[in-house]
C-alpha atoms as a PDB file:
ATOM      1  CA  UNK A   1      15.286  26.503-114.750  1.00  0.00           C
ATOM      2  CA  UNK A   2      13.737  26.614-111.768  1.00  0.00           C
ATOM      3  CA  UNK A   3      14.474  23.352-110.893  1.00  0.00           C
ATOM      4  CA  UNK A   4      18.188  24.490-110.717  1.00  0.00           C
ATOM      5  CA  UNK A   5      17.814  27.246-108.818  1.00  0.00           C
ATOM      6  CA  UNK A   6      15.592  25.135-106.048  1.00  0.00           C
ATOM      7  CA  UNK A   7      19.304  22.821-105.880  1.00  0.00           C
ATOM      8  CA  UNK A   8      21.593  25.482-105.421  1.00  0.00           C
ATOM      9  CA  UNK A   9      19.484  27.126-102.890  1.00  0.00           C
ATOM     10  CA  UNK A  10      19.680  23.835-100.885  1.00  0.00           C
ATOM     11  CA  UNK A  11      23.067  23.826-100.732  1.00  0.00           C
ATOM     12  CA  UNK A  12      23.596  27.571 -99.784  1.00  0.00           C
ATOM     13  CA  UNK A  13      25.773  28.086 -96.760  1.00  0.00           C
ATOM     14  CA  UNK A  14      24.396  28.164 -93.700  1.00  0.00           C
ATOM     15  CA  UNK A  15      25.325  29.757 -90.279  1.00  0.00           C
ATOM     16  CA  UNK A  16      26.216  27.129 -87.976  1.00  0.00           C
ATOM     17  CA  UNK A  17      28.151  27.938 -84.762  1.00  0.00           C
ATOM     18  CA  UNK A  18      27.060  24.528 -82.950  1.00  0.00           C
ATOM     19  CA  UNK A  19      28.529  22.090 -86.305  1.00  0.00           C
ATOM     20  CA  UNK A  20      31.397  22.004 -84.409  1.00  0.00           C
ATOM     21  CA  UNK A  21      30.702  21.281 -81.137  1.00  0.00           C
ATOM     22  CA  UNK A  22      28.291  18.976 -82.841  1.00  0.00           C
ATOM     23  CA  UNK A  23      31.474  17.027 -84.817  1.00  0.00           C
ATOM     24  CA  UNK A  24      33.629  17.285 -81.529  1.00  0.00           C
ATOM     25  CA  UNK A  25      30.805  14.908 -79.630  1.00  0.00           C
ATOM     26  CA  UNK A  26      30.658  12.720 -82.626  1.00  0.00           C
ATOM     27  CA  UNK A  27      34.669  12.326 -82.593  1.00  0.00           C
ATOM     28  CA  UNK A  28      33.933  11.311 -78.461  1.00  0.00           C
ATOM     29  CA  UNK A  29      31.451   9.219 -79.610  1.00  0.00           C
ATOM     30  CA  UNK A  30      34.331   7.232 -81.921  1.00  0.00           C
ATOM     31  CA  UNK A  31      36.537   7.640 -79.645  1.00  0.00           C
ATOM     32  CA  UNK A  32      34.476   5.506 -77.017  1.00  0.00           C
ATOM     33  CA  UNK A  33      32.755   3.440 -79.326  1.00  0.00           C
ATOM     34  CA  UNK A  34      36.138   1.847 -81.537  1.00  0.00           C
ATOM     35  CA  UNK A  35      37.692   0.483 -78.523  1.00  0.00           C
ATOM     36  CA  UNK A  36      34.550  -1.798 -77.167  1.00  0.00           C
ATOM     37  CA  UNK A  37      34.065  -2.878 -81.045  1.00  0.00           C
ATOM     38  CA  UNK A  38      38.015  -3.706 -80.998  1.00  0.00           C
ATOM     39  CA  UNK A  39      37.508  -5.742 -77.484  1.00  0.00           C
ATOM     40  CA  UNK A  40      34.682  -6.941 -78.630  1.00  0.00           C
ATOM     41  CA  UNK A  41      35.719  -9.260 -81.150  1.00  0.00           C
ATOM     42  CA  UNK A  42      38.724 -10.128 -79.616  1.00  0.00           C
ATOM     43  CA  UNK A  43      37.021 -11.542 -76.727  1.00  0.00           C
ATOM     44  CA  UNK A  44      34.874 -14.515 -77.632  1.00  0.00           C
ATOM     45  CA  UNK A  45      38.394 -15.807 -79.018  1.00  0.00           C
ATOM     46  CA  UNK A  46      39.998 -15.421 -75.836  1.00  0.00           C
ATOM     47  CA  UNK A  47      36.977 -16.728 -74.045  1.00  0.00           C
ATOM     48  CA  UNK A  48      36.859 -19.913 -76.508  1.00  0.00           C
ATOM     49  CA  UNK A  49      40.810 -20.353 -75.868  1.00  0.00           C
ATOM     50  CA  UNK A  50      40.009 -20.126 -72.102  1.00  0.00           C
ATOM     51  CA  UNK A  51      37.688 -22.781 -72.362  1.00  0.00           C
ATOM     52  CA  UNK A  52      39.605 -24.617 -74.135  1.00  0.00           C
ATOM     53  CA  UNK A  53      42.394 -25.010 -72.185  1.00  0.00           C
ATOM     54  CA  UNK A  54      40.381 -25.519 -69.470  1.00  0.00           C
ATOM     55  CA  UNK A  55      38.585 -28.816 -70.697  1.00  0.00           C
ATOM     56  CA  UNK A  56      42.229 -29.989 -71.754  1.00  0.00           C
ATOM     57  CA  UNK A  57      44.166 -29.442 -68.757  1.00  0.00           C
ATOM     58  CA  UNK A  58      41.445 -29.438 -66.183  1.00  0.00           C
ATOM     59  CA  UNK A  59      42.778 -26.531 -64.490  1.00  0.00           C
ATOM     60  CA  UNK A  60      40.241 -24.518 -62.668  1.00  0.00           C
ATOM     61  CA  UNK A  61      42.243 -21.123 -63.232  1.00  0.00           C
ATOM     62  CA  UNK A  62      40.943 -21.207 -66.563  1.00  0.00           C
ATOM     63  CA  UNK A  63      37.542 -21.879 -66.156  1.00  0.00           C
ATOM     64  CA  UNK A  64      37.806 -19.124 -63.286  1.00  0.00           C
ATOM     65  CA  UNK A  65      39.387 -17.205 -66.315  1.00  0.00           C
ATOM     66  CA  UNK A  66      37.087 -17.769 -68.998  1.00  0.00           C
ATOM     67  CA  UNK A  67      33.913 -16.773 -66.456  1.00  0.00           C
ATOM     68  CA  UNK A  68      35.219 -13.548 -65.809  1.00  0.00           C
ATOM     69  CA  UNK A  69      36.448 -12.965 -69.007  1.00  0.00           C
ATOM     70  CA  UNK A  70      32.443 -13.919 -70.411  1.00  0.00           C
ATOM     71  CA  UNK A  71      31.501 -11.138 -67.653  1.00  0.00           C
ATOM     72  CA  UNK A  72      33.508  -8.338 -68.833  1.00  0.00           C
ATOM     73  CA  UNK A  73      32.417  -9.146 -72.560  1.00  0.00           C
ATOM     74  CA  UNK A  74      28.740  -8.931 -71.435  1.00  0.00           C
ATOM     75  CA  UNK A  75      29.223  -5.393 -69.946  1.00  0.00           C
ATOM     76  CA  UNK A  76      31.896  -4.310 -72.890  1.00  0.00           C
ATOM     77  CA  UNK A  77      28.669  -5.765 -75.419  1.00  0.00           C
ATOM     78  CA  UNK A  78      25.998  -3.364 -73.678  1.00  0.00           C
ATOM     79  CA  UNK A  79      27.917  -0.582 -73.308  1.00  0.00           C
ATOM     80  CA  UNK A  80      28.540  -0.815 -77.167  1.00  0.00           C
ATOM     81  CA  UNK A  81      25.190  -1.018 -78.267  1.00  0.00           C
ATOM     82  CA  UNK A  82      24.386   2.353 -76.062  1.00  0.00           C
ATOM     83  CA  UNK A  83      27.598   3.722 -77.437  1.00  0.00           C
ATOM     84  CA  UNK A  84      26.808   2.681 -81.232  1.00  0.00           C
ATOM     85  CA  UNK A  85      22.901   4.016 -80.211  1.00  0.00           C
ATOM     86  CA  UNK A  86      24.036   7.066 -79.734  1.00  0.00           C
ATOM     87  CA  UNK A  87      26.329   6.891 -82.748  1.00  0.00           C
ATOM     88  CA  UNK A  88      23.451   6.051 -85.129  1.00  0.00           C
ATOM     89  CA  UNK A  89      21.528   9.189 -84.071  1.00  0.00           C
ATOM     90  CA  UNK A  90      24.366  11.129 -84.111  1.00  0.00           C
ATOM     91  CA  UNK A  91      24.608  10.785 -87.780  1.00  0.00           C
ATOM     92  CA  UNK A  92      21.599  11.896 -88.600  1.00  0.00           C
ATOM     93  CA  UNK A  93      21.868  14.866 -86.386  1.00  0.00           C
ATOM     94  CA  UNK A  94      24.953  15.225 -87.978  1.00  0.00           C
ATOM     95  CA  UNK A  95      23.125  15.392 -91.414  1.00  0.00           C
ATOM     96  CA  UNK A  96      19.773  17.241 -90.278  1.00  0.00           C
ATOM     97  CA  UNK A  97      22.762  20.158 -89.063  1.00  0.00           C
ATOM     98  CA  UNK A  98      24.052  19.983 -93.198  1.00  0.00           C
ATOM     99  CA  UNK A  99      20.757  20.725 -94.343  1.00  0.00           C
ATOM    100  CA  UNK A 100      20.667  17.095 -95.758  1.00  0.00           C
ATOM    101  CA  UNK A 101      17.692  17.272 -98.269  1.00  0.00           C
ATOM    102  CA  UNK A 102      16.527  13.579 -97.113  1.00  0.00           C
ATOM    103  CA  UNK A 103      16.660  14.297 -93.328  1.00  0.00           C
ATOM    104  CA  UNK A 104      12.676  14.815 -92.019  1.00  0.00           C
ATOM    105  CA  UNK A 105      13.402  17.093 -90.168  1.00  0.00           C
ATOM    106  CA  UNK A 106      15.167  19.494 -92.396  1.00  0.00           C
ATOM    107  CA  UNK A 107      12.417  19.739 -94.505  1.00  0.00           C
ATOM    108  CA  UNK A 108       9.758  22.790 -94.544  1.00  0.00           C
END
């Protein structure tokens, strides 16, 4: 019995005026974060087509091409590990907030 009542009190509500604020930066987060993923995989293909065509034409426009291109997906790839950094501790903010029972630092 008093094993049930040690459950339900974990899942008793809470006040918590910052969850959403706290949801809101998370959704800013995604918002950032799915766009660089999306680019992210897209560009290696374009990069490997740029190449491509380059060593079958000869054309230096898309060798030019193809460098630039493997600069921007450098800087798209760093900015989406900070941005999926920040994502990762986001969730278990996000779950510390809930009252998660697992979450170190919600337990007393």
């Amino acid at each position: 019995m008093a094993t049930i009542l040690t459950s339900a009190a974990a899942f008793a509500a809470v006040d918590q005026h910052y969850l959403l604020q706290a949801r809101q930066m998370q959704a800013l987060s995604f918002a950032v974060h799915i766009p660089l993923v999306c680019f992210g995989i897209a560009f290696p293909a374009m990069v490997l087509f740029a190449e491509w065509r380059y060593l079958k034409s000869g054309d230096p426009l898309f060798r030019t091409l193809a460098r630039r291109w493997s600069k921007t997906m450098i800087a798209l790839f760093a900015v989406g590990v900070v941005t999926g950094t920040i994502l990762s501790f986001e969730f278990g903010l996000i779950g510390c907030l809930r009252g998660c029972t697992s979450c170190p630092a919600s337990r007393s």
